[in-house]
Protein backbone atom coordinates (compact mmCIF):
# COMPACT_ATOMS: atom_id res chain seq x y z
CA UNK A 1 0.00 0.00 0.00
CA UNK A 2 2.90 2.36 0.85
CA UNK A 3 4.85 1.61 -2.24
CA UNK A 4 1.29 2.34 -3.99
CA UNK A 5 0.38 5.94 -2.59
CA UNK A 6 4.75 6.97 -3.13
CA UNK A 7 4.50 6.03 -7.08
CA UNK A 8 1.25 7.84 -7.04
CA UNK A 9 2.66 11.02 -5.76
CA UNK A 10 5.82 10.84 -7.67
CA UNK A 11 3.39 10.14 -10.54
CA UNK A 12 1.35 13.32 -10.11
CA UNK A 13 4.76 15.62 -9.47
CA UNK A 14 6.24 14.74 -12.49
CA UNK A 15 3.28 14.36 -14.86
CA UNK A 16 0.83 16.49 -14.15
CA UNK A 17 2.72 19.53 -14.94
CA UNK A 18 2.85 17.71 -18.86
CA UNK A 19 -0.62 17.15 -18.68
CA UNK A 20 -1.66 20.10 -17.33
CA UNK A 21 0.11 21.80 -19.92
CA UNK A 22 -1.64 19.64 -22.70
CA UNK A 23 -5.01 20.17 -21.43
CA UNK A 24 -4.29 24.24 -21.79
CA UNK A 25 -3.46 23.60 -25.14
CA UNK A 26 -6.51 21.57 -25.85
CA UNK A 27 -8.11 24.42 -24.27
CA UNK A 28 -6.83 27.08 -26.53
CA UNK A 29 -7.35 24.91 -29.37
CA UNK A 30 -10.63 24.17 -29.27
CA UNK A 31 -11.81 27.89 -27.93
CA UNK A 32 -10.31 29.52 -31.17
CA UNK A 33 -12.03 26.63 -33.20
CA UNK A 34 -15.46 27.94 -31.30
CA UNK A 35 -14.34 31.64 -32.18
CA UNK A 36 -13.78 30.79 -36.03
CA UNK A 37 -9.68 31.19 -35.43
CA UNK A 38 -7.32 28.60 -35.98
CA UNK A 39 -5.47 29.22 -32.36
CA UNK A 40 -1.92 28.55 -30.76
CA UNK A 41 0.24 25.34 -31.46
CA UNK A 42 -1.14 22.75 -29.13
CA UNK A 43 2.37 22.71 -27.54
CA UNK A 44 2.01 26.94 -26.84
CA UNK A 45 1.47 27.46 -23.18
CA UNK A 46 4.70 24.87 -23.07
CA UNK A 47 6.62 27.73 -25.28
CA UNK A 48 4.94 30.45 -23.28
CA UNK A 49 6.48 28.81 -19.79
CA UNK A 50 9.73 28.60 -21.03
CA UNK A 51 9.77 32.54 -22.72
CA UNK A 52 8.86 33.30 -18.80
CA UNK A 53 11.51 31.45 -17.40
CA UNK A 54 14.03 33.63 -19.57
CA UNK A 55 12.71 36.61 -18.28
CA UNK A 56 13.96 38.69 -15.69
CA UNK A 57 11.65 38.59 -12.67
CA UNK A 58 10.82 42.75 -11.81
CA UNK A 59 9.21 42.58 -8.48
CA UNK A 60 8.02 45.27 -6.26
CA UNK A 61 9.20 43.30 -3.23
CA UNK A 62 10.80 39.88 -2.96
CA UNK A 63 8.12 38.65 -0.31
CA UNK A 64 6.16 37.79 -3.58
CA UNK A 65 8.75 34.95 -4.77
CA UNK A 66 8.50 33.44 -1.94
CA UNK A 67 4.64 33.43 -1.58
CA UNK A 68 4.17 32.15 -4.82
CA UNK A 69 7.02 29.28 -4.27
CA UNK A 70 4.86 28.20 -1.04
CA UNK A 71 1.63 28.56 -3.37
CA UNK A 72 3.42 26.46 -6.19
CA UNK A 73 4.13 23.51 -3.10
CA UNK A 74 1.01 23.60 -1.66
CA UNK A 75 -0.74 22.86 -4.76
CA UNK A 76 1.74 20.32 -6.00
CA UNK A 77 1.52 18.83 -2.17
CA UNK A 78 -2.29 18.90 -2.29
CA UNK A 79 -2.02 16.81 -5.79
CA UNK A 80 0.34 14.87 -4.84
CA UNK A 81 -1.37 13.53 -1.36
CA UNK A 82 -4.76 13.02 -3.71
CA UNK A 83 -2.87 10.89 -6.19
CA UNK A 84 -1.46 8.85 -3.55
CA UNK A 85 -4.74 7.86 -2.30
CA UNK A 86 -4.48 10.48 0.95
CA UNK A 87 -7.25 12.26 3.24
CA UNK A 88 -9.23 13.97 1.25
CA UNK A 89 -9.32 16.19 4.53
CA UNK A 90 -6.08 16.90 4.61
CA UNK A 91 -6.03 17.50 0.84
CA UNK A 92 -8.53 20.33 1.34
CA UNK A 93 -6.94 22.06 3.64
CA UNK A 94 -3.51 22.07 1.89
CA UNK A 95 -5.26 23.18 -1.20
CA UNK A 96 -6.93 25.77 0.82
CA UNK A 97 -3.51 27.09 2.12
CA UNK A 98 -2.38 27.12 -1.07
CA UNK A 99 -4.24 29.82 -2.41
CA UNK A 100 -3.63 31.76 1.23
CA UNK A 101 -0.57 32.15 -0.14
CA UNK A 102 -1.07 33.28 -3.41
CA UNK A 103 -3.39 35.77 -2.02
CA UNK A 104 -0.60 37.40 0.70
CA UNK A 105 1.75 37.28 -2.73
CA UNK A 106 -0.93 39.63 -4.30
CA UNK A 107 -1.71 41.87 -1.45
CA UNK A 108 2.88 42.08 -0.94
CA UNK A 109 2.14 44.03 -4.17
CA UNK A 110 1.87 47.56 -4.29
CA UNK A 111 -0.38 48.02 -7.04
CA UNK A 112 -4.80 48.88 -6.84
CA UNK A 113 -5.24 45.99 -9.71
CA UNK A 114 -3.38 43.38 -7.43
CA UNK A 115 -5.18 44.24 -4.31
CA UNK A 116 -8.87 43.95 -6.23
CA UNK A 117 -7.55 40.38 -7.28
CA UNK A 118 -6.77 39.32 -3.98
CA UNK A 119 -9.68 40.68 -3.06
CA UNK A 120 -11.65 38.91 -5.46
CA UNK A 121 -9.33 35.51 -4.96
CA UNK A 122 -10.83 35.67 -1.24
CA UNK A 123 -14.52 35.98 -2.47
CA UNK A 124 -13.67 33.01 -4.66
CA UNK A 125 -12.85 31.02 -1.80
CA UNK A 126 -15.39 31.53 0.34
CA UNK A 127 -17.84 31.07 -2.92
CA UNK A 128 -16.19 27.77 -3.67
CA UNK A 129 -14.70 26.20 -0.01
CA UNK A 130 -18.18 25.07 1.23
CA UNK A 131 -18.89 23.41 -1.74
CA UNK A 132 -15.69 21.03 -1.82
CA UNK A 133 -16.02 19.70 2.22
CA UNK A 134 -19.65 18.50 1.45
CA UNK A 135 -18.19 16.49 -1.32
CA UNK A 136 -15.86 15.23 0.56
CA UNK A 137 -18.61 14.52 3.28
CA UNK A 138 -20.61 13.29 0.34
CA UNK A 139 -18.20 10.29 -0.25
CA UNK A 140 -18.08 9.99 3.48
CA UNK A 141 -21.71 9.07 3.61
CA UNK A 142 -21.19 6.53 0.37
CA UNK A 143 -18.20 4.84 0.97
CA UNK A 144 -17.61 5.10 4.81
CA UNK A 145 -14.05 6.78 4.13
CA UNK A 146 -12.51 9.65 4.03
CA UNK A 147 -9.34 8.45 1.86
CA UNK A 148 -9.09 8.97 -1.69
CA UNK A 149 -7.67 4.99 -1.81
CA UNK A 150 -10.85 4.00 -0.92
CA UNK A 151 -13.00 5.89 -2.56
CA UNK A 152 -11.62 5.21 -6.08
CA UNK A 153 -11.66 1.29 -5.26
CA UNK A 154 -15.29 1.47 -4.51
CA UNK A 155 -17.71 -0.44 -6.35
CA UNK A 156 -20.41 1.48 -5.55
CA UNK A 157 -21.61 4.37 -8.43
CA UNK A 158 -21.24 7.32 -5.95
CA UNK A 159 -22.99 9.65 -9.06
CA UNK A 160 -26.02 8.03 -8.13
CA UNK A 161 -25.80 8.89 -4.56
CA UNK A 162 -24.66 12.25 -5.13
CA UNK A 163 -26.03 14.11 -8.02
CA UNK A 164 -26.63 17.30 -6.25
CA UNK A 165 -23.19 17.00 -5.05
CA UNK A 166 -21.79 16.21 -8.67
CA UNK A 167 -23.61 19.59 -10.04
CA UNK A 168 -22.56 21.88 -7.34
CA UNK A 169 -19.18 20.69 -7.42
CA UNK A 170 -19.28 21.23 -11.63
CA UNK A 171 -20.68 24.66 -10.81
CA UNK A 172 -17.84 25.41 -8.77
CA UNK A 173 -15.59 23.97 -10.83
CA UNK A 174 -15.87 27.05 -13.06
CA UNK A 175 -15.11 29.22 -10.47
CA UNK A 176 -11.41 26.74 -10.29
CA UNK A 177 -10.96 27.09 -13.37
CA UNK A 178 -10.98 30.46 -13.92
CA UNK A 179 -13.49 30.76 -16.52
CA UNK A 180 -16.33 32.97 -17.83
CA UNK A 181 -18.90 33.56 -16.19
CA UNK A 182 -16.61 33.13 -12.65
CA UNK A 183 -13.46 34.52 -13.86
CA UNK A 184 -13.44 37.84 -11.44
CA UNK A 185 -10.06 37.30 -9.88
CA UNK A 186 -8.02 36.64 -12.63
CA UNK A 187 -8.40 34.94 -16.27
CA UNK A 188 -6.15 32.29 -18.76
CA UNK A 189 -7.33 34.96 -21.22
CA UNK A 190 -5.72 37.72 -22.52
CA UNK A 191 -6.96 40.69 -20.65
CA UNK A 192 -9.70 41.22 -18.41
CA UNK A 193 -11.71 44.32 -16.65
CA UNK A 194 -8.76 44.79 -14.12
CA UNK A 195 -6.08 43.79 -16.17
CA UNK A 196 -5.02 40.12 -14.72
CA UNK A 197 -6.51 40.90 -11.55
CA UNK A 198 -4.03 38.88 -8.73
CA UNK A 199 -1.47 38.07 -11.54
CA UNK A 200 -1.00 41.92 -12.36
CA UNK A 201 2.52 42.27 -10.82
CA UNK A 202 3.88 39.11 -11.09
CA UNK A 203 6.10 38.13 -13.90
CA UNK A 204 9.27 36.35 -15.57
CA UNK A 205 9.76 32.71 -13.74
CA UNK A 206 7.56 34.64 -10.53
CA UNK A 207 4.66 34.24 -13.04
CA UNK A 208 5.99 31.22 -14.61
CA UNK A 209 5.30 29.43 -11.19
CA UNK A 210 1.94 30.45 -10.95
CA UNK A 211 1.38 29.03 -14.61
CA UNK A 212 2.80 25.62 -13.80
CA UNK A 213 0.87 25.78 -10.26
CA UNK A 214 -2.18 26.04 -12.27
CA UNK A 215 -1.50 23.19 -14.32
CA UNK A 216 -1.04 21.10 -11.73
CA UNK A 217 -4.52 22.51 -9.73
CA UNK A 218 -6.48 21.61 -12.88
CA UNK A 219 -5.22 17.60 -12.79
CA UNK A 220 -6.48 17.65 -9.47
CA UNK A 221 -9.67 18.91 -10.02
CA UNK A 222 -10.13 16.49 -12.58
CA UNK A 223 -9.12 13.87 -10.70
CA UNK A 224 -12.06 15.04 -8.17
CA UNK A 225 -14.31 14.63 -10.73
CA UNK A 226 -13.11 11.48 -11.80
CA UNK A 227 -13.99 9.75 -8.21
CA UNK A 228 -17.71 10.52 -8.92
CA UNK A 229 -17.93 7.95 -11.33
CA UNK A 230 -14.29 5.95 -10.01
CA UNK A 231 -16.73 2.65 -9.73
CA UNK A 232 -16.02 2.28 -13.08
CA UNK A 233 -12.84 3.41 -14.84
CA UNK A 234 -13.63 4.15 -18.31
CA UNK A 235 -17.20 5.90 -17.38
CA UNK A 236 -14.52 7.69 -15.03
CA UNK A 237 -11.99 9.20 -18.01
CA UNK A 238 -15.82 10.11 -20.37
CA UNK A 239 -17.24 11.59 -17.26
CA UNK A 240 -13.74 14.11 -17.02
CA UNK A 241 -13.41 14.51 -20.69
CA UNK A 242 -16.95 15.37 -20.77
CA UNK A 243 -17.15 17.87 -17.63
CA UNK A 244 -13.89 20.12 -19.18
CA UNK A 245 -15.02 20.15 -22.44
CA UNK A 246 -18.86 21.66 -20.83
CA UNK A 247 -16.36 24.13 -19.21
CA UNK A 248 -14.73 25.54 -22.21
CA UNK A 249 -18.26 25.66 -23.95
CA UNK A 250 -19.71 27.45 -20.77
CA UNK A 251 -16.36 29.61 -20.77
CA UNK A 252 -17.03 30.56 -24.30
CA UNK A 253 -21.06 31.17 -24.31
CA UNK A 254 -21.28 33.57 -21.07
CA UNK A 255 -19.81 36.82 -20.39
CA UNK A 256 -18.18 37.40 -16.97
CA UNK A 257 -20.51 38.45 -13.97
CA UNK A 258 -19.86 40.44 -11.06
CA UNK A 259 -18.43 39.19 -8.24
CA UNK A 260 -21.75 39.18 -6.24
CA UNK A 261 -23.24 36.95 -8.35
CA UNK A 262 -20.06 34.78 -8.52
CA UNK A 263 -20.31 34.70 -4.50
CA UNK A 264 -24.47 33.87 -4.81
CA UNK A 265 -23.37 31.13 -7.24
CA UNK A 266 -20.86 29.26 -5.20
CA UNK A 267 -23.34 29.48 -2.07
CA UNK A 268 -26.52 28.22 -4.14
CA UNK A 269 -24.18 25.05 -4.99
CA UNK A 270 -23.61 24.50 -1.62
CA UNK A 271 -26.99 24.28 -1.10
CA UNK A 272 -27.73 21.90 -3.79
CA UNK A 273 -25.48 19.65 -2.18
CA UNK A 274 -27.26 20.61 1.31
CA UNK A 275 -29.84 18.91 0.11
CA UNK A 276 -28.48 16.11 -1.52
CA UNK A 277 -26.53 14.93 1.57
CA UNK A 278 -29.41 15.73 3.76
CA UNK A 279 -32.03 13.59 1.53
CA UNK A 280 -29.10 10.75 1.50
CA UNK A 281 -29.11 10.90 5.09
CA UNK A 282 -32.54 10.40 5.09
CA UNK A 283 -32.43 7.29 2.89
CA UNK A 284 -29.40 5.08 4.61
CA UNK A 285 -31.21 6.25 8.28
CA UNK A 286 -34.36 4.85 6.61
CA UNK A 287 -32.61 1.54 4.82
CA UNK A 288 -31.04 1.16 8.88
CA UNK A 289 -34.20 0.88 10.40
CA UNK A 290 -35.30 -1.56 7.74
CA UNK A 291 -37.97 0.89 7.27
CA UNK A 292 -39.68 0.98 10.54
């Protein structure tokens, strides 16, 4: 089992940046097809990383290196426990710390569009961080564990159990992924109504980091998804495939909102899954009874 979760990790560290990077380029690719433009080499974002890595890194204060490094660790530390079959707990709340830190790197800036971003990066989280502990509760209640390792060898269809849960977390999801109609901290487009928001001052291999932590965020959010429908493998890799590509169309159709409604959007999902977990409490109370 050890030997299982280390290759797992090691797995995730060294490959996930590579897919991550793919995916983006995917991304790109099929967003200019939707625009009528033929779009970036696949391999861009790869070429993009690298031109930042040449750069020279101007910072206003050298706090915000090492806020992103620890926001770059965190997220490859929160992927790397999932991948290895860890506490989904645990997971969380590295994940969560993660983008603590990216937020301090934003506010170590001196500059009105950086501040709004953090700003804005905070609203996300407290829009989207309800939504991810109940699914984590959610696969609690299914599969009596809180450890990714056992919730991936389960044989039972947790998508039946937790549709609510599946929608809210998809609807947060967007928020993750920095897309339209959630993308009010910061955008992988081009330009945005305050600039790039939290990524304003950040640049050369500073911004590089962020990039790559990004890359490795989005694997792991897949990977959530993925445990939905883990009971059976191939259902699994549809399910993702299916999910991003509803993102990118969602990304493309809507037009960013403010961040209000972005905060009323992440809270409604947490309700949906409320209810979800509440009515499946209902049901295995009931089925423990044997219906008396």
């Amino acid at each position: 089992m050890t030997w299982t979760w280390l290759i797992g990790a090691v797995l995730f560290l060294v490959l996930a940046p590579v897919i991550g990077g793919l995916i983006a380029g995917i991304d790109r690719k099929i967003t200019a097809r939707m625009q009528g433009r033929v779009g970036p080499p696949l391999l861009q974002p790869f070429y993009d990383v690298g031109k930042l890595f040449e750069k020279e890194s101007v910072v206003v204060t050298t706090a915000q290196n090492f806020y992103i490094l620890v926001y770059l660790i965190f997220i490859a530390l929160s992927g790397a426990l999932f991948f290895a079959g860890g506490d989904l707990l645990l997971i969380i709340f590295a994940f969560t710390l993660a983008h603590v830190f990216l937020v301090l790197g934003a506010y170590a800036a001196h500059s009105p569009y950086s501040h709004i971003g953090a700003e804005r990066e905070l609203i996300q989280l407290m829009a989207y961080e309800p939504m991810i502990i109940l699914a984590a509760v959610g696969f609690y209640m299914v599969t009596n564990s809180f450890y990714v390792f056992d919730i991936a060898v389960s044989t039972v269809p947790a998508i039946l159990y937790l549709p609510g849960v599946f929608l809210g977390f998809a609807t947060i999801l967007t928020i993750k992924l920095r897309k339209s109609p959630f993308d009010i901290s910061t955008s992988h487009h081009a330009h945005q109504e305050i600039v790039k928001g939290i990524t304003t001052e950040f640049s050369g291999s500073t911004l590089a980091q962020v990039e790559i932590a990004h890359w490795y965020e989005n694997v792991f959010l897949l990977g959530f998804i993925y445990l939905f429908f883990a009971w059976n493998p191939v259902i699994g890799i549809i399910a993702v495939v299916v999910t991003y590509l509803a993102e990118i169309f969602v990304d493309n159709v809507t037009a960013r909102v403010r961040w209000q409604a972005a905060l009323k959007s992440g809270w409604l999902a947490a309700v949906l899954g409320i209810v979800n977990l509440a009515i499946l409490a209902y049901i295995l109370a009931y089925m423990m009874t044997g219906g008396a």
